[in-house]
Protein backbone atom coordinates (compact mmCIF):
# COMPACT_ATOMS: atom_id res chain seq x y z
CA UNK A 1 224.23 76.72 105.12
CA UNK A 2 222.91 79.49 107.13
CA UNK A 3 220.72 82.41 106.19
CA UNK A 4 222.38 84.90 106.99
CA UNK A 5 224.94 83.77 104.09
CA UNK A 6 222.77 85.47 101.82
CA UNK A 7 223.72 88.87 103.36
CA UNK A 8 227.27 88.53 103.29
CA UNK A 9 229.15 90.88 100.28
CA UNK A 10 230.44 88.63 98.06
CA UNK A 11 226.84 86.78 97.52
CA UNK A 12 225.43 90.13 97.95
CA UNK A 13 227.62 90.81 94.26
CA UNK A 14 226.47 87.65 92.99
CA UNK A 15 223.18 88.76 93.51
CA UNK A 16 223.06 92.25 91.99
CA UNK A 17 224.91 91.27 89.23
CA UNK A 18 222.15 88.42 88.73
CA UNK A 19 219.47 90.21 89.05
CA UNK A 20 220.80 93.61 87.25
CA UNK A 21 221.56 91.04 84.52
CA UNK A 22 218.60 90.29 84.15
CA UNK A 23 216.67 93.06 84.03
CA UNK A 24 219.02 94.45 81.55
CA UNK A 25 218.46 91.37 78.79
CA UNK A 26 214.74 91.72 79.60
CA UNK A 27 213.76 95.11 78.83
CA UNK A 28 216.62 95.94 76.68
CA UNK A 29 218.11 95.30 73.37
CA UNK A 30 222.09 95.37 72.93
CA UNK A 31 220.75 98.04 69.89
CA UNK A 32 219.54 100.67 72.49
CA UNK A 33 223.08 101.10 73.57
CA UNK A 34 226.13 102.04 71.61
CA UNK A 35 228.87 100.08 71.25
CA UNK A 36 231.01 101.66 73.87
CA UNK A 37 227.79 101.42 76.44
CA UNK A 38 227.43 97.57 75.45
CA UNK A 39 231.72 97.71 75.85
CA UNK A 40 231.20 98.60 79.69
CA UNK A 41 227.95 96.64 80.52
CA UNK A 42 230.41 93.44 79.52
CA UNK A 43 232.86 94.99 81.39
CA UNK A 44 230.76 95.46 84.37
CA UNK A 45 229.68 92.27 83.98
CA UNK A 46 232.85 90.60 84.06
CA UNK A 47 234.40 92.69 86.33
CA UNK A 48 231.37 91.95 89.11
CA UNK A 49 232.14 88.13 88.29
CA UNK A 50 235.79 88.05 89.74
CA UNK A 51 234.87 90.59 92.69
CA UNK A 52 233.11 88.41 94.52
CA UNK A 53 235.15 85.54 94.56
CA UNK A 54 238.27 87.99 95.61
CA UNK A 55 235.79 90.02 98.01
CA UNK A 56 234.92 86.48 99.87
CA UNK A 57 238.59 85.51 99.26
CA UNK A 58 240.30 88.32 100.96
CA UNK A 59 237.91 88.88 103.90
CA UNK A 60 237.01 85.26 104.63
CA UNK A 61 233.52 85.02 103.88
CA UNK A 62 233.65 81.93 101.84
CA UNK A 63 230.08 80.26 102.78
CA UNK A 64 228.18 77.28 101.28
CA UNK A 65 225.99 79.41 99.96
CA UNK A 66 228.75 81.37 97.92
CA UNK A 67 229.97 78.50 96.22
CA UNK A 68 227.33 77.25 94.68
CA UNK A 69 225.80 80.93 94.21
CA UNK A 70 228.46 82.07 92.47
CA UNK A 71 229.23 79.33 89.55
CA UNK A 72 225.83 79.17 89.27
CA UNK A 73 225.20 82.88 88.53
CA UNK A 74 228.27 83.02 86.49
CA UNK A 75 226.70 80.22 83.98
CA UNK A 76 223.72 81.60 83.80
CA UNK A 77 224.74 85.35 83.30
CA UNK A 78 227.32 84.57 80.86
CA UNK A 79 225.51 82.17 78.73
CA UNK A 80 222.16 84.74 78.48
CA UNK A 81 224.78 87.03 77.76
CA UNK A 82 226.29 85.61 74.59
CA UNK A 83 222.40 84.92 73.53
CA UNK A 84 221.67 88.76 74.00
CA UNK A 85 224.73 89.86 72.15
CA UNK A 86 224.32 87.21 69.38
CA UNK A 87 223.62 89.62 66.48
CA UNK A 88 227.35 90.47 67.29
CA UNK A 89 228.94 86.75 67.57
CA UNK A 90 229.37 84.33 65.23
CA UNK A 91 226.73 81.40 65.97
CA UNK A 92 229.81 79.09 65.67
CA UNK A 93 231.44 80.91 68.64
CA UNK A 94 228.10 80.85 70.87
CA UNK A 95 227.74 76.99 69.84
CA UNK A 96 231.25 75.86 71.05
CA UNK A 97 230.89 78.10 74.41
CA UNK A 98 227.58 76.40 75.00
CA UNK A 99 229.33 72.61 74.52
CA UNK A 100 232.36 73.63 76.88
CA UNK A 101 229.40 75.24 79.15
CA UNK A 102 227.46 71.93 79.18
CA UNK A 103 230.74 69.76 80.33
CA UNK A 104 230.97 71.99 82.96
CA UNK A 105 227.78 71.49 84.16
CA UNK A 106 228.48 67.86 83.54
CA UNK A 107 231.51 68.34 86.32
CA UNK A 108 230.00 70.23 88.83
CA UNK A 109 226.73 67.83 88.90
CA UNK A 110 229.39 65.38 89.68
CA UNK A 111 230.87 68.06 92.37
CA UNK A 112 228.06 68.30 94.11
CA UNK A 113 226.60 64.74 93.94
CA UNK A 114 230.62 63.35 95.54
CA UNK A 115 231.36 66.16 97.55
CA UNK A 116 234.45 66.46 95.42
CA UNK A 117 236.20 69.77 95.91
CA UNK A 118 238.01 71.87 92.91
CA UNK A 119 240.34 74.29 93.50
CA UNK A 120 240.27 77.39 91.55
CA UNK A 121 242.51 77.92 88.44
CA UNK A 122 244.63 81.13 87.68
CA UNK A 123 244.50 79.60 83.53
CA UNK A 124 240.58 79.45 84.42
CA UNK A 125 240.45 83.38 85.43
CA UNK A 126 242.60 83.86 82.23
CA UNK A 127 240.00 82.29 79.92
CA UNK A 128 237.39 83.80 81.37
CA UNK A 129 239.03 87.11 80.94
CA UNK A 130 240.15 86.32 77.85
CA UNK A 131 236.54 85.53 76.79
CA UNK A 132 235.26 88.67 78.23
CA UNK A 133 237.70 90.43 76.01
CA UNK A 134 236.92 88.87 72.95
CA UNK A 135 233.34 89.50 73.44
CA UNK A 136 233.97 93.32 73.98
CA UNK A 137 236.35 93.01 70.61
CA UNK A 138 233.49 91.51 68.65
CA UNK A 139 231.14 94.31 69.71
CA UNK A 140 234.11 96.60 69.00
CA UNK A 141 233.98 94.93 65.02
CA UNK A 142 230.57 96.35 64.49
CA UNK A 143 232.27 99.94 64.76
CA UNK A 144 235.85 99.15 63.73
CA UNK A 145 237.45 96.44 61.69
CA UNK A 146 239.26 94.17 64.43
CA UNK A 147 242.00 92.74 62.43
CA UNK A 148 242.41 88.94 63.04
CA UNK A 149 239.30 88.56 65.34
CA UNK A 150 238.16 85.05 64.03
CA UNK A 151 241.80 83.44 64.93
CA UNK A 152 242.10 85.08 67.67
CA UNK A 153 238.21 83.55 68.41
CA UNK A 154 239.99 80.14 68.14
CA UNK A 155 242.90 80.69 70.13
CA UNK A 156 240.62 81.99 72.73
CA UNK A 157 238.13 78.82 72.59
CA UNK A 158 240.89 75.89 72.57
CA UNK A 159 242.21 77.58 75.36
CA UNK A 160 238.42 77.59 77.11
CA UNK A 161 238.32 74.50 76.23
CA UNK A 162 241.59 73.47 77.57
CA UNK A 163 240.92 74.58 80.89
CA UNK A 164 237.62 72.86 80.93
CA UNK A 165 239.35 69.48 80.56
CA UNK A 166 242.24 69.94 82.90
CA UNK A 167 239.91 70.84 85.28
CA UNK A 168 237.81 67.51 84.81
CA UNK A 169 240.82 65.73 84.46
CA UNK A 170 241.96 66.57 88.01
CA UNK A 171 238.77 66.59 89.32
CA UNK A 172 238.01 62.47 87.91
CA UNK A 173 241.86 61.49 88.44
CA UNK A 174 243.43 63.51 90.90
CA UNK A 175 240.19 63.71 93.15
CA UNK A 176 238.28 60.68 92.43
């Protein structure tokens, strides 16, 4: 791992949306925006945590730095970010995200302890976008009725939760 890694683009991404992250769910409150605002800063958010990944993808600046950077940031974002906008989700919701966020922790201790290497998952970047959606939609409630929001909640979480396991499964079975 050099030093310089931390100057490359896509870790340069990870970074600002890290640190713009944070700022933003320390000195504000999701009530000092509207809901459209909050609508975009998830947006934003999510948008920022696929760009690097392509950005290092596409131009080959993959470093050791990146990958565990990126994850990282993308756990720790995402999971302040449900806490910020929990006046909006149901507890439930932000409880079963948490468990499927702890197994994953669970599986990339065991990454980094083996050396194992996981390959990125298109259903992966679906849940996550999927996720991303459904938080925007339960901000979106507070202004509009969302018909169906709580099953499609569950439809989105099995399938979080799906993903989570195939990729443990083929990281224990197909790697180890």
């Amino acid at each position: 791992m050099s030093p310089r890694d931390i100057f490359l683009l896509p870790n340069l991404i990870t970074l600002l949306r890290f640190f713009f992250s944070m700022y933003l769910f320390y000195y504000y409150t999701p009530s000092n925006f509207n809901s459209f605002t909050l609508i975009i800063i998830i947006a934003l958010i999510g948008l920022s945590d696929s760009l690097d990944g392509i950005v290092a993808r596409r131009f080959n600046l993959v470093s050791k730095l990146g990958v565990i950077l990126d994850p990282l940031t993308d756990r720790i974002v995402f999971i302040i970010l449900l806490i910020w906008l929990s006046s909006f989700i149901p507890l439930t919701f932000i409880y079963a995200i948490l468990i499927r966020e702890f197994f994953v922790l669970l599986g990339s201790i065991y990454v980094l302890i083996t050396g194992s290497k996981i390959n990125v998952s298109k259903k992966g970047k679906y849940g996550t976008v999927a996720l991303f959606v459904l938080i925007c939609l339960f901000v979106l409630n507070t202004t509009i009725l969302v018909p169906f929001l709580s099953q499609l909640a569950v439809v989105v979480i099995i399938f979080y939760f799906y993903v989570a396991i195939e990729y443990l499964y083929n990281l224990i079975y197909k790697n180890g």
